[in-house]
Protein backbone atom coordinates (compact mmCIF):
# COMPACT_ATOMS: atom_id res chain seq x y z
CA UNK A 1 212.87 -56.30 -26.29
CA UNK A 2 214.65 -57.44 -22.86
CA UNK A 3 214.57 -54.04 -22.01
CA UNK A 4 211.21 -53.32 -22.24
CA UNK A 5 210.30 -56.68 -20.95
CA UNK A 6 211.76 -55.94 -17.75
CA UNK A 7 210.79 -51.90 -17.42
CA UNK A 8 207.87 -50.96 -15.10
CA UNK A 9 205.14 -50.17 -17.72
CA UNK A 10 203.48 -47.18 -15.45
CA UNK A 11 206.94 -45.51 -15.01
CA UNK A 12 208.53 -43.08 -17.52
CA UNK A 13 211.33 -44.58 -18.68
CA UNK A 14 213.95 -42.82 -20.51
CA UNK A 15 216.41 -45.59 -22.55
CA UNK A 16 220.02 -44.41 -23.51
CA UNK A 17 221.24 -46.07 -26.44
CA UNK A 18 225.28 -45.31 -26.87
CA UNK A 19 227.02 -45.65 -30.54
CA UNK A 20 230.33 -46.41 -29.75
CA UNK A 21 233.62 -45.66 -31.75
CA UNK A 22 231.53 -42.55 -33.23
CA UNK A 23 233.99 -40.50 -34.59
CA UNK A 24 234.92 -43.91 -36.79
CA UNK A 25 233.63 -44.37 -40.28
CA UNK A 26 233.86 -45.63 -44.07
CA UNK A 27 236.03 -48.58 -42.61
CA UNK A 28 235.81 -52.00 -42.83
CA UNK A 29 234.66 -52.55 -39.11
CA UNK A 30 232.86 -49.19 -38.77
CA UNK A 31 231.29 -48.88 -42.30
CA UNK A 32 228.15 -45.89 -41.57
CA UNK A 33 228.86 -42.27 -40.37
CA UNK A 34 227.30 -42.00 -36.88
CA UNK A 35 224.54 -40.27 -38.19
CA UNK A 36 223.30 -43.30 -40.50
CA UNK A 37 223.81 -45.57 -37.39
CA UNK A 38 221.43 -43.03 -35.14
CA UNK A 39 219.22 -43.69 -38.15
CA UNK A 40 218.78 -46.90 -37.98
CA UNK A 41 218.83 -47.02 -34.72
CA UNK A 42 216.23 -44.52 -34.12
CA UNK A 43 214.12 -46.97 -36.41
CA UNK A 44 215.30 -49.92 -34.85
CA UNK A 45 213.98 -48.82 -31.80
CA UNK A 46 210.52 -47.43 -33.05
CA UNK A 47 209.85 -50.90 -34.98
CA UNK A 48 210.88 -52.77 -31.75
CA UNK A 49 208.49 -50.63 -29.46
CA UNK A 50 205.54 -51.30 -31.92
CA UNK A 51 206.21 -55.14 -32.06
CA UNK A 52 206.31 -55.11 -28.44
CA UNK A 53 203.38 -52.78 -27.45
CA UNK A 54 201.38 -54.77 -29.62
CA UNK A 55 202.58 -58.36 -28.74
CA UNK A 56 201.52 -57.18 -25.14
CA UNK A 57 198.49 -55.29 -25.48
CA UNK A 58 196.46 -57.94 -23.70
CA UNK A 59 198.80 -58.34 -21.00
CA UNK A 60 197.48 -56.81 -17.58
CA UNK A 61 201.12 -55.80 -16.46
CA UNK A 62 201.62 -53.72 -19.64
CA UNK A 63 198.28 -51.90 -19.89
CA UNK A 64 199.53 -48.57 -18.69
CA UNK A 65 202.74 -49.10 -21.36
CA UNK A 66 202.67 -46.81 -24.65
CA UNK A 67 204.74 -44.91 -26.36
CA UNK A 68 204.54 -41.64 -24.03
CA UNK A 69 205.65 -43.42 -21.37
CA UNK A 70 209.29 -44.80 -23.35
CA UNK A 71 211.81 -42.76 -24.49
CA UNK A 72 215.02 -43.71 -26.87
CA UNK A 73 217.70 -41.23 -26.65
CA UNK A 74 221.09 -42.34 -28.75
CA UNK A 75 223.72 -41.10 -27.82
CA UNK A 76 227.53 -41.27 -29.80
CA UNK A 77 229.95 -41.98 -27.77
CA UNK A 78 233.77 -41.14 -29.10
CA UNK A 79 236.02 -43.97 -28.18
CA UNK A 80 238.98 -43.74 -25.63
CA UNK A 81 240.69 -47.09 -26.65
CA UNK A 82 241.37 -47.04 -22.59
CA UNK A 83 239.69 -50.30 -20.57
CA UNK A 84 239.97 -48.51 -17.36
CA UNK A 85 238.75 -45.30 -17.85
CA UNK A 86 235.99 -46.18 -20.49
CA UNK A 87 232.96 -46.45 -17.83
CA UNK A 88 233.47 -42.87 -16.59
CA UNK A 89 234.36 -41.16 -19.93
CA UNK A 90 230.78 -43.06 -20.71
CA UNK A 91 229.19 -41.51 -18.16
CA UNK A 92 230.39 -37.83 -19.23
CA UNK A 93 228.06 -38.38 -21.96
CA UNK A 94 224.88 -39.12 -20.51
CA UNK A 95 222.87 -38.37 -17.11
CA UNK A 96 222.57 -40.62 -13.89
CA UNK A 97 222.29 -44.14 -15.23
CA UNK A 98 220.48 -46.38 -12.85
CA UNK A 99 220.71 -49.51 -14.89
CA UNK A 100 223.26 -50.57 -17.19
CA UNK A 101 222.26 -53.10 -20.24
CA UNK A 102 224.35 -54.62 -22.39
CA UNK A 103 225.48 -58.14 -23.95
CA UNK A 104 228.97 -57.75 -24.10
CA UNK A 105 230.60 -59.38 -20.23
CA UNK A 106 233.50 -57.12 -20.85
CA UNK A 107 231.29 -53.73 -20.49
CA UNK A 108 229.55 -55.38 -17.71
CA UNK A 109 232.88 -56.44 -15.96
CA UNK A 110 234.20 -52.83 -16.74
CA UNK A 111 230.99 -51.21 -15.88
CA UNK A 112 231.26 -52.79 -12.50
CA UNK A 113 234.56 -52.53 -11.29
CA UNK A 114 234.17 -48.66 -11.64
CA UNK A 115 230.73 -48.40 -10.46
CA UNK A 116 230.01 -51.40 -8.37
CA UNK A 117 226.76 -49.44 -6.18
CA UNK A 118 225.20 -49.53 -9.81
CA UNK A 119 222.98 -52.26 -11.11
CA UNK A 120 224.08 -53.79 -14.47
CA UNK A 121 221.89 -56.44 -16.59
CA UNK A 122 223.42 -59.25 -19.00
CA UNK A 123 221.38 -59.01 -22.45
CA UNK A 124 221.45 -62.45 -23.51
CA UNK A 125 221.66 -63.14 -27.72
CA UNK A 126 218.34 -64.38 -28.75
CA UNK A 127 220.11 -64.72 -32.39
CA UNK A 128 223.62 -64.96 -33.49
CA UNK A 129 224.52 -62.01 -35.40
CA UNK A 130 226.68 -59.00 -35.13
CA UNK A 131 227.92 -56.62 -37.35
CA UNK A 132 230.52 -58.68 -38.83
CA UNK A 133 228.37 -60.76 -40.14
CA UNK A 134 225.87 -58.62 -41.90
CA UNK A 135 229.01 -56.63 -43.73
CA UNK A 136 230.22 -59.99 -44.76
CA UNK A 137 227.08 -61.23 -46.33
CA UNK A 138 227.06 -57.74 -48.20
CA UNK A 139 230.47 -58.03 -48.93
CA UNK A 140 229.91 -61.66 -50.39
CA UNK A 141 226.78 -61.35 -52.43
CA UNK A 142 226.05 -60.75 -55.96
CA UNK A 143 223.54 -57.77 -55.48
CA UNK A 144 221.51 -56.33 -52.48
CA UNK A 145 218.35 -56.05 -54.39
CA UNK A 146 218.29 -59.72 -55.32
CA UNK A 147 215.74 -61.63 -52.70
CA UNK A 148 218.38 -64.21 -51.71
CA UNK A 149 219.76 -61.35 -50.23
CA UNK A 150 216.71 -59.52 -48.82
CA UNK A 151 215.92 -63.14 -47.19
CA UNK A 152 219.37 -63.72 -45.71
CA UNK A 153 219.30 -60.11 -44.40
CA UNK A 154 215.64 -60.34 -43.13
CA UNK A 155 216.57 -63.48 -41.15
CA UNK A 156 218.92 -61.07 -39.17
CA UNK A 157 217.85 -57.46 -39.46
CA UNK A 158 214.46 -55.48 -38.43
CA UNK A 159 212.63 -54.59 -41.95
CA UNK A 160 213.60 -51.14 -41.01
CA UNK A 161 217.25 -51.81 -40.75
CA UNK A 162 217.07 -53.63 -44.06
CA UNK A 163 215.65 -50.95 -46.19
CA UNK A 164 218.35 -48.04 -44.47
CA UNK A 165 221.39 -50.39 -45.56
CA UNK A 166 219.79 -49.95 -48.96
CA UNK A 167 219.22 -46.75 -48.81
CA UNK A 168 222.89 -45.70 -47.62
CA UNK A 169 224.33 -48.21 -50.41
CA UNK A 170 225.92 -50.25 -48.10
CA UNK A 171 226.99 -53.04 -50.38
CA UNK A 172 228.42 -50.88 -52.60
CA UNK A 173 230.36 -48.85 -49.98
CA UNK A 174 231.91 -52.59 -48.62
CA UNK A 175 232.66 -53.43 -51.82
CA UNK A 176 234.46 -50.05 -52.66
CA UNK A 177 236.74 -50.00 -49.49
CA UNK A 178 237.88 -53.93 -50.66
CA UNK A 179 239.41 -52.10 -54.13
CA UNK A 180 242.19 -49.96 -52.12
């Protein structure tokens, strides 16, 4: 939402999203194939621009804002496991960036020091989760379809991203790479 909070509503605005570490998957830190995290991405981001059309659909600022005017394009992004050259092996991937968003200072710091003309943005955590934590409540609960679950999950996840993790068996993948 602090992306489209600070967008100009008239403009067309195209918004990069980068899944890093694509090539990784079925381990413990990088559990979903790249395509099941441009999945829930993709619906991530389409729940997120509802909420925040209609939160500010009385706003004068954001009349001219819809959904023709923002557009989500993810992007995966093969890691390099190289500090230095990350930022420009990122930007083989995608066109001109004008802004840079993110909410990690080390991508910011990196970001920088390679392309210091460029404007970069510090997303600030409006809740503390990461990914960690959401495979470790999977990992440490009876069943996914119980509500404690659904509640914990829901405190932390979109309703979109909560339903996917069902849907790709997520728990049951966790618990599966904990038996070898």
């Amino acid at each position: 939402m602090q992306i489209l909070e600070s967008i100009n509503p008239s403009d067309k605005n195209n918004i990069f999203i980068g899944i890093g570490s694509a090539e990784t998957n079925f381990t413990e830190s990088n559990p979903l194939t790249s395509g099941e995290r441009f999945e829930i991405i993709g619906e991530a981001c389409s729940e997120i621009l509802e909420k925040f059309l209609e939160k500010n659909k009385n706003k004068n600022k954001n009349k001219c804002m819809n959904t023709t005017n923002i557009t989500f394009h993810i992007v995966p992004i093969r890691n390099i496991n190289h500090y230095v050259l990350w930022p420009q092996h990122v930007q083989q991937y995608l066109p001109e960036i004008d802004i840079l968003y993110s909410g990690s200072p080390l991508v910011l710091q990196l970001w920088n020091n390679s392309f210091a003309h460029k404007k970069t943005v510090q997303i600030q955590k409006r809740v503390d989760i990461s990914g960690t934590k959401i495979r470790n409540l999977l990992l440490h609960s009876e069943d996914f379809s119980t509500i404690d679950v659904h509640e914990k999950l829901e405190k932390y996840c979109l309703f979109s991203t909560t339903v996917l993790l069902k849907k790709f068996a997520l728990q049951a993948r966790l618990k599966n790479m904990k038996t070898y």
